[in-house]
Protein backbone atom coordinates (compact mmCIF):
# COMPACT_ATOMS: atom_id res chain seq x y z
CA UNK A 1 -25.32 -41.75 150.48
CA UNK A 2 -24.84 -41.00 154.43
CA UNK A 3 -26.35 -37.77 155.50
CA UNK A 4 -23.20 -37.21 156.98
CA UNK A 5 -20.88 -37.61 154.24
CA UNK A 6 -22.82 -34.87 152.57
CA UNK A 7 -20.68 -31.50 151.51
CA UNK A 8 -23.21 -28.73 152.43
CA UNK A 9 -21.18 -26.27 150.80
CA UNK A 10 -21.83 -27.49 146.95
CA UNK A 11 -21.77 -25.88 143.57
CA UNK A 12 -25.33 -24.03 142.68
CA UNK A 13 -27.19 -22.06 140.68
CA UNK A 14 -29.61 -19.12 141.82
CA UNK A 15 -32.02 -19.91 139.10
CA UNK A 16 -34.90 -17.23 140.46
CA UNK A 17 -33.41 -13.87 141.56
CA UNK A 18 -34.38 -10.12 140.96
CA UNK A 19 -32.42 -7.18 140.27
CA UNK A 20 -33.30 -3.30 140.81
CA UNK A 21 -35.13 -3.95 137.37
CA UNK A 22 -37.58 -5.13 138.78
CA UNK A 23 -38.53 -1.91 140.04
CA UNK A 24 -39.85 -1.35 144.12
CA UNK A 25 -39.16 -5.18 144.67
CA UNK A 26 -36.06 -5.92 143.82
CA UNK A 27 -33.30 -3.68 145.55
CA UNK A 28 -29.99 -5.22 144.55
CA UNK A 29 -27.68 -4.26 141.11
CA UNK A 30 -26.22 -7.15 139.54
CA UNK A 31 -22.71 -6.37 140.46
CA UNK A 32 -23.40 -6.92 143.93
CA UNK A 33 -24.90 -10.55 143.05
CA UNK A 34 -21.84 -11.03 141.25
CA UNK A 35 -19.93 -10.29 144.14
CA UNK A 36 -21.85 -12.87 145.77
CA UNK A 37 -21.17 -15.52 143.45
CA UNK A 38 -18.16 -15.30 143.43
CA UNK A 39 -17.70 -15.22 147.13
CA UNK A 40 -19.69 -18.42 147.22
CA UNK A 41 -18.07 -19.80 144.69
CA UNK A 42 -21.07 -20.39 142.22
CA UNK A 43 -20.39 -20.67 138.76
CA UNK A 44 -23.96 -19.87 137.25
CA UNK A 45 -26.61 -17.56 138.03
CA UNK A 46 -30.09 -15.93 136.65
CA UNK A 47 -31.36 -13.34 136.17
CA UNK A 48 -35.36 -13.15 136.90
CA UNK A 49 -36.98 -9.96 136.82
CA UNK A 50 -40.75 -9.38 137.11
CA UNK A 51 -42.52 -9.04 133.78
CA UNK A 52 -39.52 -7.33 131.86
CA UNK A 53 -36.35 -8.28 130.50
CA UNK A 54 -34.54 -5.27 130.07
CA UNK A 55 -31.93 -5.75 132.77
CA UNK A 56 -30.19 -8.82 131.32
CA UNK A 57 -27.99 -6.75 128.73
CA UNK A 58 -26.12 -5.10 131.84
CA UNK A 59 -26.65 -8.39 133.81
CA UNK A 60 -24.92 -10.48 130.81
CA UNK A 61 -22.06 -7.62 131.54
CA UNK A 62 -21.20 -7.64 135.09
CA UNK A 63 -20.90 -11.51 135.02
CA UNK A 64 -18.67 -11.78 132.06
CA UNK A 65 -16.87 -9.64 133.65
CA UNK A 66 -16.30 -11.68 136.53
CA UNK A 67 -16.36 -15.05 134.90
CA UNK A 68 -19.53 -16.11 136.16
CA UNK A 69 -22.11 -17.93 133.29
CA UNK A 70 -25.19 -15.49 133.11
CA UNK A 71 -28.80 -17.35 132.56
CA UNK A 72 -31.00 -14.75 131.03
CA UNK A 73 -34.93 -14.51 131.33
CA UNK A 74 -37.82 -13.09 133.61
CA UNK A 75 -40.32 -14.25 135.63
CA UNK A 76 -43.35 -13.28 133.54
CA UNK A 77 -46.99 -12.27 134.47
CA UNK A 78 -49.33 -15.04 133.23
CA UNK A 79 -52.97 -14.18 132.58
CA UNK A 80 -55.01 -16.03 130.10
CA UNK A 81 -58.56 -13.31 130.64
CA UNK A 82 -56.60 -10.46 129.57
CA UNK A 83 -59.19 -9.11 127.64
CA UNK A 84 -61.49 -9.07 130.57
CA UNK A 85 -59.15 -7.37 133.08
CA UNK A 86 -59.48 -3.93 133.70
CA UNK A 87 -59.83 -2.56 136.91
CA UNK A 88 -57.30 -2.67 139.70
CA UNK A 89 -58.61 -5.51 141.44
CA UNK A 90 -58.56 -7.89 138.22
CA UNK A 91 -54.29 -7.45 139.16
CA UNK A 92 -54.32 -10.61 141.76
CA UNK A 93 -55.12 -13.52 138.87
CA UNK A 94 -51.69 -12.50 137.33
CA UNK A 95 -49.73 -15.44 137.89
CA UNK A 96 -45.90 -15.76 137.99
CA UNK A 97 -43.51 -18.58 135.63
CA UNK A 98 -40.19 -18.49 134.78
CA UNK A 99 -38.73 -17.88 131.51
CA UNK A 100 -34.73 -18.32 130.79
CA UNK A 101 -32.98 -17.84 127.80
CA UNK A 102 -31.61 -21.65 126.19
CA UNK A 103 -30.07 -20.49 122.61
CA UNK A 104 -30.35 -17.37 120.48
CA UNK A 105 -33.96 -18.59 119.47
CA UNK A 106 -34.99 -18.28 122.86
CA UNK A 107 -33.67 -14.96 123.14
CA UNK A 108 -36.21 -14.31 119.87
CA UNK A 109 -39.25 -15.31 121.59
CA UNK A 110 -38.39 -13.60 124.70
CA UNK A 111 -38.44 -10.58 122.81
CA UNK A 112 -41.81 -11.35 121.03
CA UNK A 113 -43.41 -11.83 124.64
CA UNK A 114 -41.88 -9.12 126.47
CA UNK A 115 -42.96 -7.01 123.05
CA UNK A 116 -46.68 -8.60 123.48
CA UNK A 117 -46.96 -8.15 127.24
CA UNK A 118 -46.12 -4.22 126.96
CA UNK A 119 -48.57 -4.30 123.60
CA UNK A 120 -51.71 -6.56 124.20
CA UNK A 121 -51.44 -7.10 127.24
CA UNK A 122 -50.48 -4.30 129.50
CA UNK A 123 -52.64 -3.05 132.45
CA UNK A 124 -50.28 -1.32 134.89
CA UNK A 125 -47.75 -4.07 133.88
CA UNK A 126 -46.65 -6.44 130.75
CA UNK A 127 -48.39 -9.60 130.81
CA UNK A 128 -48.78 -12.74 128.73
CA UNK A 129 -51.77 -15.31 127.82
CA UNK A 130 -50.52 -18.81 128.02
CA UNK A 131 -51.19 -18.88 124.54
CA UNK A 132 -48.87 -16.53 123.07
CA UNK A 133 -45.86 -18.72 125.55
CA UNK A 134 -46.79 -22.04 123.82
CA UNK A 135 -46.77 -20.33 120.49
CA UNK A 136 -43.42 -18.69 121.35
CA UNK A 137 -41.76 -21.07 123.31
CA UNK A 138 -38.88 -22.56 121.16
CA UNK A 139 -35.48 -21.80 122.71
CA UNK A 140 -37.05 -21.50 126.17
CA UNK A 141 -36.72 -23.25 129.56
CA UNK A 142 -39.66 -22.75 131.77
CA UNK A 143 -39.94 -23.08 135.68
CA UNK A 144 -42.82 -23.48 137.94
CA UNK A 145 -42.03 -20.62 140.13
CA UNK A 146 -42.97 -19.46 143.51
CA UNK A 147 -46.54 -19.46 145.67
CA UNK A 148 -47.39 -16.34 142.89
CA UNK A 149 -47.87 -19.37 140.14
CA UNK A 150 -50.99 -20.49 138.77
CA UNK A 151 -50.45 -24.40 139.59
CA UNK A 152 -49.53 -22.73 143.67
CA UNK A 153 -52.64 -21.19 143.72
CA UNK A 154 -54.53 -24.13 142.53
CA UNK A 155 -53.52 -26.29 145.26
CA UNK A 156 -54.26 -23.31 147.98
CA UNK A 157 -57.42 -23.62 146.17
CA UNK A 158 -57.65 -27.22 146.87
CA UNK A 159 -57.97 -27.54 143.05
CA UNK A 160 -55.05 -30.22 142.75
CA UNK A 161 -56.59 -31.84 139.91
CA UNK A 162 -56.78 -28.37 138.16
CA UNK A 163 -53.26 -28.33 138.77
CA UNK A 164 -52.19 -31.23 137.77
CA UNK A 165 -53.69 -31.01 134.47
CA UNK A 166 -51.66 -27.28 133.89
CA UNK A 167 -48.58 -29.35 135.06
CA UNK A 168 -48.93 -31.77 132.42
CA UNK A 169 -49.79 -29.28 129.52
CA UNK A 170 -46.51 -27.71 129.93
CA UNK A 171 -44.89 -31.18 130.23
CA UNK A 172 -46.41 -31.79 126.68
CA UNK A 173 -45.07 -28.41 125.52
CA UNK A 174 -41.55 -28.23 126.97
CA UNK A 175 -40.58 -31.63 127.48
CA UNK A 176 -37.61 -31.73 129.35
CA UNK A 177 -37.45 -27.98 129.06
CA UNK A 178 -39.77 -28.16 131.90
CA UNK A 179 -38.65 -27.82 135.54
CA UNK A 180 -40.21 -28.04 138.75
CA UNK A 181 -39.42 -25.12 141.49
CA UNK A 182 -39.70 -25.37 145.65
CA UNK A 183 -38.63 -23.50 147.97
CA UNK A 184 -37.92 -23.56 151.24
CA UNK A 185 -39.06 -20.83 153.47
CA UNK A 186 -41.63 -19.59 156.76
CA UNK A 187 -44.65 -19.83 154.66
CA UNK A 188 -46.72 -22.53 156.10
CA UNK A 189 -48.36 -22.51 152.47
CA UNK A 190 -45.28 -23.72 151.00
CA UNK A 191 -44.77 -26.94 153.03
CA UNK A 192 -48.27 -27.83 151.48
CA UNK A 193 -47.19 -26.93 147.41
CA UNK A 194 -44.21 -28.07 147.81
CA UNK A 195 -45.39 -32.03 148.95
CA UNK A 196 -47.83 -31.53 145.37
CA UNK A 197 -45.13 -30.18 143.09
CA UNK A 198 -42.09 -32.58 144.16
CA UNK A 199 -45.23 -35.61 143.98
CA UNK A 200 -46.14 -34.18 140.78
CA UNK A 201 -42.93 -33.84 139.23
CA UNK A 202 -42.01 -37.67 140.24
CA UNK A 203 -45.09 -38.94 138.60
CA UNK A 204 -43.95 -36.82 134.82
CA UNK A 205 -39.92 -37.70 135.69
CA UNK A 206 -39.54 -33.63 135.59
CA UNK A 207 -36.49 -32.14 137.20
CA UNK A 208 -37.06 -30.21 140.99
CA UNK A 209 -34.95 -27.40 141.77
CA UNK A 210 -34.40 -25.79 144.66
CA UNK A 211 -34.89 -21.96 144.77
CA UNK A 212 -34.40 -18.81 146.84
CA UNK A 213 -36.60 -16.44 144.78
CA UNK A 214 -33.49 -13.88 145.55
CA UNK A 215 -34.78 -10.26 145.98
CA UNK A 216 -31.84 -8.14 147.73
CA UNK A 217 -28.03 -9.53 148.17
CA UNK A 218 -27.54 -9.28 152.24
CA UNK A 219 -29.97 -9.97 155.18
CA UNK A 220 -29.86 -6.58 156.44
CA UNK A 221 -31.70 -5.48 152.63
CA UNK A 222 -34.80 -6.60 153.80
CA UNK A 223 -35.74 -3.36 155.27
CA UNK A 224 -34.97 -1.75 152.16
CA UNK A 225 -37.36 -3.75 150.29
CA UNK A 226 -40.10 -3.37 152.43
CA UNK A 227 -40.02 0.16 151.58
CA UNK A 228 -39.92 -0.32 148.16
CA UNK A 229 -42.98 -2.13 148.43
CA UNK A 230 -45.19 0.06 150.59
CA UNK A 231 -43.98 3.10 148.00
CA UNK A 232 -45.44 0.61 145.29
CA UNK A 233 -48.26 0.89 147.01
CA UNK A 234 -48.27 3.93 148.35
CA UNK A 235 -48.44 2.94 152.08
CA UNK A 236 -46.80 3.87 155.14
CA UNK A 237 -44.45 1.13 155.88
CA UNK A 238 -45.68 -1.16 158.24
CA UNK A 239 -49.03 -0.88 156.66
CA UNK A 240 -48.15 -1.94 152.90
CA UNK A 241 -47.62 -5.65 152.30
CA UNK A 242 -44.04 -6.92 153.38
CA UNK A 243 -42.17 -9.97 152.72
CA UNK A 244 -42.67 -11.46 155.74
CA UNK A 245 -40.48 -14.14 154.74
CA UNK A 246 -36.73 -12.81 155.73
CA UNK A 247 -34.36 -15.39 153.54
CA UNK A 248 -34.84 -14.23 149.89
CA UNK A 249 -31.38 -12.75 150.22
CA UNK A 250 -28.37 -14.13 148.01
CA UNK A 251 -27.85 -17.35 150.07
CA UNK A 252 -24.90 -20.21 149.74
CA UNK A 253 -26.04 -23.81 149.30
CA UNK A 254 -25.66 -24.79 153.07
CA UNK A 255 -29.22 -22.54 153.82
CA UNK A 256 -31.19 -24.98 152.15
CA UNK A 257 -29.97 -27.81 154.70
CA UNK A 258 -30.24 -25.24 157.70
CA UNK A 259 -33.68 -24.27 156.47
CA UNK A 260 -34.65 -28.15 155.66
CA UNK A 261 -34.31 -28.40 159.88
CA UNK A 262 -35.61 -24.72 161.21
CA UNK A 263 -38.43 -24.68 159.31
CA UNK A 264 -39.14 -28.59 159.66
CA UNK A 265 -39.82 -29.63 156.32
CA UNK A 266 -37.89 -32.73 157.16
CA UNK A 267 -36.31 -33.76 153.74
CA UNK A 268 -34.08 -36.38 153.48
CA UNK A 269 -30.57 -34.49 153.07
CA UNK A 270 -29.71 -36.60 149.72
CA UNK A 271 -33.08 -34.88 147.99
CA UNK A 272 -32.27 -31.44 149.13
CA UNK A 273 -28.50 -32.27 146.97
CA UNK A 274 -30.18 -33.55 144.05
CA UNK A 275 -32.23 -30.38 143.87
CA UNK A 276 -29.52 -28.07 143.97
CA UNK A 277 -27.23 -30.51 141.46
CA UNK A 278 -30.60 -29.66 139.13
CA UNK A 279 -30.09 -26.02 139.39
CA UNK A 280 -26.43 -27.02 137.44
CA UNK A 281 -28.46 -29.09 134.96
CA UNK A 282 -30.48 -26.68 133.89
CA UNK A 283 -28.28 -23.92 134.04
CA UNK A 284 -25.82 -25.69 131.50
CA UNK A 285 -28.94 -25.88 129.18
CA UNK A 286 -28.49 -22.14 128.81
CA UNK A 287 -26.03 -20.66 126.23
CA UNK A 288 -27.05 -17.79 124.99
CA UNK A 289 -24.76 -14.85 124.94
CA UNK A 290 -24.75 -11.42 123.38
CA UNK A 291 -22.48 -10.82 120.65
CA UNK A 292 -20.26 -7.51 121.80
CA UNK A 293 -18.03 -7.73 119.61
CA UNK A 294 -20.01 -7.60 116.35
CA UNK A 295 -21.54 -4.86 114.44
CA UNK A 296 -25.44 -5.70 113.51
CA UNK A 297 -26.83 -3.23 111.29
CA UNK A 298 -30.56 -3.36 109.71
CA UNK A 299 -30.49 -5.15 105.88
CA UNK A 300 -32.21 -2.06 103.68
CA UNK A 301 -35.19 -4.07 101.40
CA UNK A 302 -36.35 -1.02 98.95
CA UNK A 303 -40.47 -0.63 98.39
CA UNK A 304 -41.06 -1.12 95.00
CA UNK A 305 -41.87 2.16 93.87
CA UNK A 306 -38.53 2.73 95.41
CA UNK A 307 -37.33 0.56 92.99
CA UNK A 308 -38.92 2.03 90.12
CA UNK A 309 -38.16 5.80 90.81
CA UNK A 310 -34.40 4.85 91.13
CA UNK A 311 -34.72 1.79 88.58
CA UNK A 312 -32.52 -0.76 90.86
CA UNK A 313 -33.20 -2.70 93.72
CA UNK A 314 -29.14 -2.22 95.28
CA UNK A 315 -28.92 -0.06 98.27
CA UNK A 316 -25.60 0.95 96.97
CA UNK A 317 -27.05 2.37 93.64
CA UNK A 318 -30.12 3.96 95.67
CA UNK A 319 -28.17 6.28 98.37
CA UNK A 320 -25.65 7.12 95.62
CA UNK A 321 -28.42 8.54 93.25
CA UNK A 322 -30.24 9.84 95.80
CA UNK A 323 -27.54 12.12 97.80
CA UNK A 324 -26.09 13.29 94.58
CA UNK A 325 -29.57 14.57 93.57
CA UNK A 326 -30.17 16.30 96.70
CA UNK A 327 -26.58 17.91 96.63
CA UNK A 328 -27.63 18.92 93.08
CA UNK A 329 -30.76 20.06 94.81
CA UNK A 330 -28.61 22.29 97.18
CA UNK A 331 -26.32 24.00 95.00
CA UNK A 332 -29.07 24.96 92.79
CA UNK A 333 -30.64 26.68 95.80
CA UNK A 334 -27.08 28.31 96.68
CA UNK A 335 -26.70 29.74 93.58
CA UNK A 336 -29.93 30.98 92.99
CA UNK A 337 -29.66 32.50 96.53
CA UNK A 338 -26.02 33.69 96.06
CA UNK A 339 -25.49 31.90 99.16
CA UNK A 340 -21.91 30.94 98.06
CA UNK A 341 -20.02 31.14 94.58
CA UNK A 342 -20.97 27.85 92.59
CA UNK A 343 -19.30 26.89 89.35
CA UNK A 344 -17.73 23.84 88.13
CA UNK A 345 -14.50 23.36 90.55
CA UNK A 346 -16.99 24.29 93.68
CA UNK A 347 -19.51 21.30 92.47
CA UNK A 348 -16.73 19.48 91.61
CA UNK A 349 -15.49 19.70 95.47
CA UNK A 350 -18.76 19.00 96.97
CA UNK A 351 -19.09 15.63 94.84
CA UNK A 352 -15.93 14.35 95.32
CA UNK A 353 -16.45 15.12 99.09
CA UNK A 354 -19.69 13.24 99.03
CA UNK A 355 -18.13 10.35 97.18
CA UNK A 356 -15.49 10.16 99.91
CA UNK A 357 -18.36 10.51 102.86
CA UNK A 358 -20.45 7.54 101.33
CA UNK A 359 -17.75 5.28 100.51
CA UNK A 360 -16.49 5.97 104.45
CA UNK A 361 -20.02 5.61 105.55
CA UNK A 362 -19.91 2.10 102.89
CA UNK A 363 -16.69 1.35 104.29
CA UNK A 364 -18.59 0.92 107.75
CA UNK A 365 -21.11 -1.26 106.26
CA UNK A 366 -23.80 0.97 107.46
CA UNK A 367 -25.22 2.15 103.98
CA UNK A 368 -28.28 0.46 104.86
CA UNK A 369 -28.91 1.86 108.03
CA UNK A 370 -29.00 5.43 106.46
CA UNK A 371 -32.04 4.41 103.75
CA UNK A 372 -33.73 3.15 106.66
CA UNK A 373 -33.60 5.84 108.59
CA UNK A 374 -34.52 7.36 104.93
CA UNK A 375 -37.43 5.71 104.95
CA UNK A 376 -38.55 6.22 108.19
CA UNK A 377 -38.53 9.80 107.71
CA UNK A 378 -40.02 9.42 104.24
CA UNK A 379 -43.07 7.53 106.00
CA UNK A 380 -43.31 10.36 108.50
CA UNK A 381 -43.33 13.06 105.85
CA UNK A 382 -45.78 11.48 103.64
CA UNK A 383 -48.83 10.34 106.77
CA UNK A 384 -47.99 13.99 108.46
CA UNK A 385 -46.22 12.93 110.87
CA UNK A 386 -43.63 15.39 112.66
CA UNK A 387 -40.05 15.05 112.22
CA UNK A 388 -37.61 16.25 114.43
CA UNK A 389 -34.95 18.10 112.51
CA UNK A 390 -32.00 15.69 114.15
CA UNK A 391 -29.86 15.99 117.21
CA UNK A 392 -28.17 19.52 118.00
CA UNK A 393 -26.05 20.85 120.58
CA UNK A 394 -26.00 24.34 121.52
CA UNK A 395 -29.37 26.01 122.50
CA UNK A 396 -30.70 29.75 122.37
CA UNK A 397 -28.38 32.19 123.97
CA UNK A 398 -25.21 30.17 123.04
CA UNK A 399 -22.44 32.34 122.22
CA UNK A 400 -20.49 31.35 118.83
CA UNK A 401 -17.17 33.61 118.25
CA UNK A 402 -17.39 35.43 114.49
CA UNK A 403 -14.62 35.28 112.09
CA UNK A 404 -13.79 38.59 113.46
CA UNK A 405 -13.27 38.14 116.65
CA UNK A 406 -16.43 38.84 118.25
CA UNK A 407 -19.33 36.66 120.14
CA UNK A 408 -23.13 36.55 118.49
CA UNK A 409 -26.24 34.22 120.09
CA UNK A 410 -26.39 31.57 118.07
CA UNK A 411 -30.41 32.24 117.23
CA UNK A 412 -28.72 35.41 115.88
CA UNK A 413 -26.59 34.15 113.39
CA UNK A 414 -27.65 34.13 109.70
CA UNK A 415 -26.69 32.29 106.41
CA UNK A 416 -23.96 34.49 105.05
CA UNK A 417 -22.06 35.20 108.12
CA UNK A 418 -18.67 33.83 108.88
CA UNK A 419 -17.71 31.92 112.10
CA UNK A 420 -14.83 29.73 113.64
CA UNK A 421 -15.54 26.58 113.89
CA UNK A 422 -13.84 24.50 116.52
CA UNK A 423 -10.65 23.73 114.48
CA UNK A 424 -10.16 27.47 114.28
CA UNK A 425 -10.87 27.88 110.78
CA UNK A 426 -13.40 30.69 109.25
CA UNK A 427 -16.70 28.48 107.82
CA UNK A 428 -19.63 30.14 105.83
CA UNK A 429 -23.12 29.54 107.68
CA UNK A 430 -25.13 27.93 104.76
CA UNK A 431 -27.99 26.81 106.38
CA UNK A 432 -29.73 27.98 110.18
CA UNK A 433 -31.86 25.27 111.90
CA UNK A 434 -34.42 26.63 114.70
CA UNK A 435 -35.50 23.85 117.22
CA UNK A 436 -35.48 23.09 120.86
CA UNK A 437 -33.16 20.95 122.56
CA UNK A 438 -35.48 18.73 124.51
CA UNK A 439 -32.81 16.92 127.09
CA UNK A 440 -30.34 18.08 129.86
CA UNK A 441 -28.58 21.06 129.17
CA UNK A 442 -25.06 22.22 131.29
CA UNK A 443 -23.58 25.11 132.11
CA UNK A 444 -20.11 25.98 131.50
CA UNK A 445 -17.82 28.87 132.97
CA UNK A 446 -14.47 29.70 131.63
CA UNK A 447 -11.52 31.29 133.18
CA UNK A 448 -12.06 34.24 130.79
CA UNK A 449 -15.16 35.01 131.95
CA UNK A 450 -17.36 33.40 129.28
CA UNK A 451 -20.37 31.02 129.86
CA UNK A 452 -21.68 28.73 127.48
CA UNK A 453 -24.92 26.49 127.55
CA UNK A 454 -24.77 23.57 125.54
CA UNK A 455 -25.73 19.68 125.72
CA UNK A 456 -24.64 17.82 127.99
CA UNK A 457 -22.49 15.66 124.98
CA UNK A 458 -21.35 18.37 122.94
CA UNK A 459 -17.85 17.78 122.77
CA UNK A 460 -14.84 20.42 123.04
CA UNK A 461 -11.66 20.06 121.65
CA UNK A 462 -9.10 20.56 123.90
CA UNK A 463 -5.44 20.46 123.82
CA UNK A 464 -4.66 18.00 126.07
CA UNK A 465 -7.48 14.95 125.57
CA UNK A 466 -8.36 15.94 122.20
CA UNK A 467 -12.32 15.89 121.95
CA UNK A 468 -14.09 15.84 125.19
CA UNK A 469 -17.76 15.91 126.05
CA UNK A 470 -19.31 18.73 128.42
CA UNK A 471 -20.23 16.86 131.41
CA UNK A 472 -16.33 14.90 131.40
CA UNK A 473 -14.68 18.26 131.79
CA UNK A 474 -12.80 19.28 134.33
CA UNK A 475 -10.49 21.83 135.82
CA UNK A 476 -7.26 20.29 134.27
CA UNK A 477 -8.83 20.72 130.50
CA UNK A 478 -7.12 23.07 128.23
CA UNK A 479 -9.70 24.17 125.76
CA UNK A 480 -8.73 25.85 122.49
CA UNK A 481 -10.43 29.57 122.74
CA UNK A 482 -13.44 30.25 123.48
């Protein structure tokens, strides 16, 4: 092909790019990337963060939204002498690769890394061994990365041999799973890795991509960046390390030609296609999506001297026996107490009622979730281990309106005593629970004068939205009486 019959403005995909997960480097939210894509017309593109994963849920989001193909991974911290490292100056021999997301096995092993890195081998961030990859690696595609990679810092090291026996190991592992990454940038360094990885890659007939390693969506972010580095490090700007090189913004295909000629790397204009036609390959390699639309609930697998005490091994069987002999449990402790009148219609009512709450709960397929949250606590209970008494919503001070008309603190209140509960009917307090509300509380003032603390998601009912939590009120909610 010409050089001149060449369309500079060609389908790509950004294959190494970092959201505002990864945190003081990254400066962009994905919905801006999106926006890019789209303007550029780009049907693919990654999502790369720096040793964690945990933006690609809301990454996976914004794209779908927008129709563009999300590619899942992260561009993980490498570093086989984990063991050995730890003191601050050990953090340089972390070295960067690429991890994306192929099939829902992939997705597995991501987890397992990202799970490992934050486990055995964290020291002031997630890392792997090289190890625990090849060990993990089905369902992965893997990338060389940038001049942060171990075979880039080989070759600065004039250790090309070194490098070229790394190259080859992951070759063996990955197969065609296996791409080469360049980039084309100021760094004079990059000229020189480059010439080994695209030589290197011929030799093992691996794919070459071209990438941008993306870390902010317009030129003008650059500033922005540099200041999330230097508070990284806790520098004055100016001072602190900055990205020195100013194109690692969200770029269109036709900068990698431009760049090819400012920066003189002199490629032929046909190689500089084929690289970005690889970034398609690879991204149609990657499938993986989240299932929204199904519910995925933990499958209950009773201990046996679960099995025993019960004598069945259904988690139907189990919660049924075991809420009906707690409610037993509790009406024997209200009558004894004279808490509330208990004879046979009252226990009749309570078991019918619990019948109806666990086939609902059944109904929802979600049975099993409650025995293992069951168990969890039961675990807790039996090694000592402190268990929060579950999730409340009004704290000390709260004002709860009697069944007489008047307003008592809530810490006040005691079993006995008759309140309105927020469908206006009079309820019996059978039980007080004393605990602290560790998370945001709000404020709430009334026309009439009366202030209430509560949660942030305690809900009100009003009259015209029905249910509404705290913090989405607003001046146009009618609330039943407070």
């Amino acid at each position: 092909m010409n050089p001149e019959q060449i369309n500079k403005n060609i389908p790509m995909c950004h294959l190494h790019l970092h959201t505002d997960y990864s945190i003081l480097d990254g400066c962009t939210k994905a919905e801006k990337y999106v926006d890019c894509a789209k303007k550029y017309g780009h049907p693919a593109m990654a999502i790369t963060d720096h040793g964690n994963a945990s933006g690609i849920f809301y990454f996976f989001q914004k794209c779908k939204e927008e129709g563009i193909k999300p590619i899942l991974g992260m561009e993980a911290y490498i570093n086989d002498q984990i063991d050995e490292h730890k003191e601050k100056k050990e953090e340089g021999k972390d070295n960067h690769l690429i991890l994306l997301i192929k099939n829902e096995e992939g997705y597995v092993n991501l987890n397992k890394l990202t799970y490992l890195s934050f486990t055995k081998g964290y020291y002031r961030r997630g890392r792997i061994k090289t190890e625990w990859l090849f060990e993990n690696k089905k369902g992965l595609v893997v990338g060389t990365a940038c001049l942060g990679s171990a075979f880039a810092r080989l070759v600065q090291n004039k250790k090309e041999e070194e490098a070229e026996i790394l190259f080859k190991r992951f070759v063996d592992e990955f197969g065609e799973d296996f791409y080469a990454e360049i980039q084309i940038n100021e760094f004079p360094e990059q000229k020189i890795y480059n010439d080994f990885i695209i030589r290197i890659a011929k030799k093992y007939n691996t794919l070459v991509v071209v990438t941008g390693d993306v870390h902010y969506a317009n030129p003008e972010d650059s500033r922005l960046q540099d200041v999330g580095i230097a508070i990284y490090q806790k520098q004055p700007v100016g001072i602190a390390f900055s990205i020195h090189a100013k194109h690692i913004y969200y770029t269109n295909s036709e900068f990698f030609y431009w760049a090819n000629e400012e920066y003189n790397y002199n490629y032929d204009e046909t190689f500089i296609t084929e690289c970005i036609n690889n970034t398609i390959k690879i991204a149609d390699k990657c499938n993986f999506e989240f299932e929204t639309n199904a519910n995925k609930y933990p499958k209950y697998e009773p201990t046996q001297d679960v099995i025993d005490y019960f004598g069945t091994s259904d988690p139907k069987e189990i919660i049924h026996k075991l809420s009906h002999a707690k409610l037993n449990q509790k009406l024997k402790y209200y009558k004894k107490n004279n808490i509330i009148k208990v004879d046979n219609d009252v226990i009749k009512k309570y078991k019918d009622r619990l019948d109806y709450e666990l086939k609902i709960i059944g109904d929802k397929n979600m049975l099993d979730y409650f025995l293992v949250v069951w168990e969890l606590i039961r675990f807790c209970n039996k090694d000592d281990i402190s268990v929060g008494p579950g999730r409340g919503c009004f704290i000390p001070e709260t004002k709860v309106k009697m069944s007489d008309g008047t307003l008592k603190k809530i810490e006040d209140i005691r079993e006995g005593e008759e309140v309105i509960d927020a469908y206006g009917n009079i309820q019996k307090v059978i039980d007080c629970l004393d605990y602290d509300a560790d998370e945001d509380i709000i404020e709430l003032e009334f026309e009439n004068g009366v202030k209430i603390n509560c949660t942030k998601e305690h809900e009100f009912l009003t009259n015209n939205r029905g249910f509404v939590k705290a913090f989405e009120l607003n001046e146009e909610d009618d609330i039943l009486e407070i």
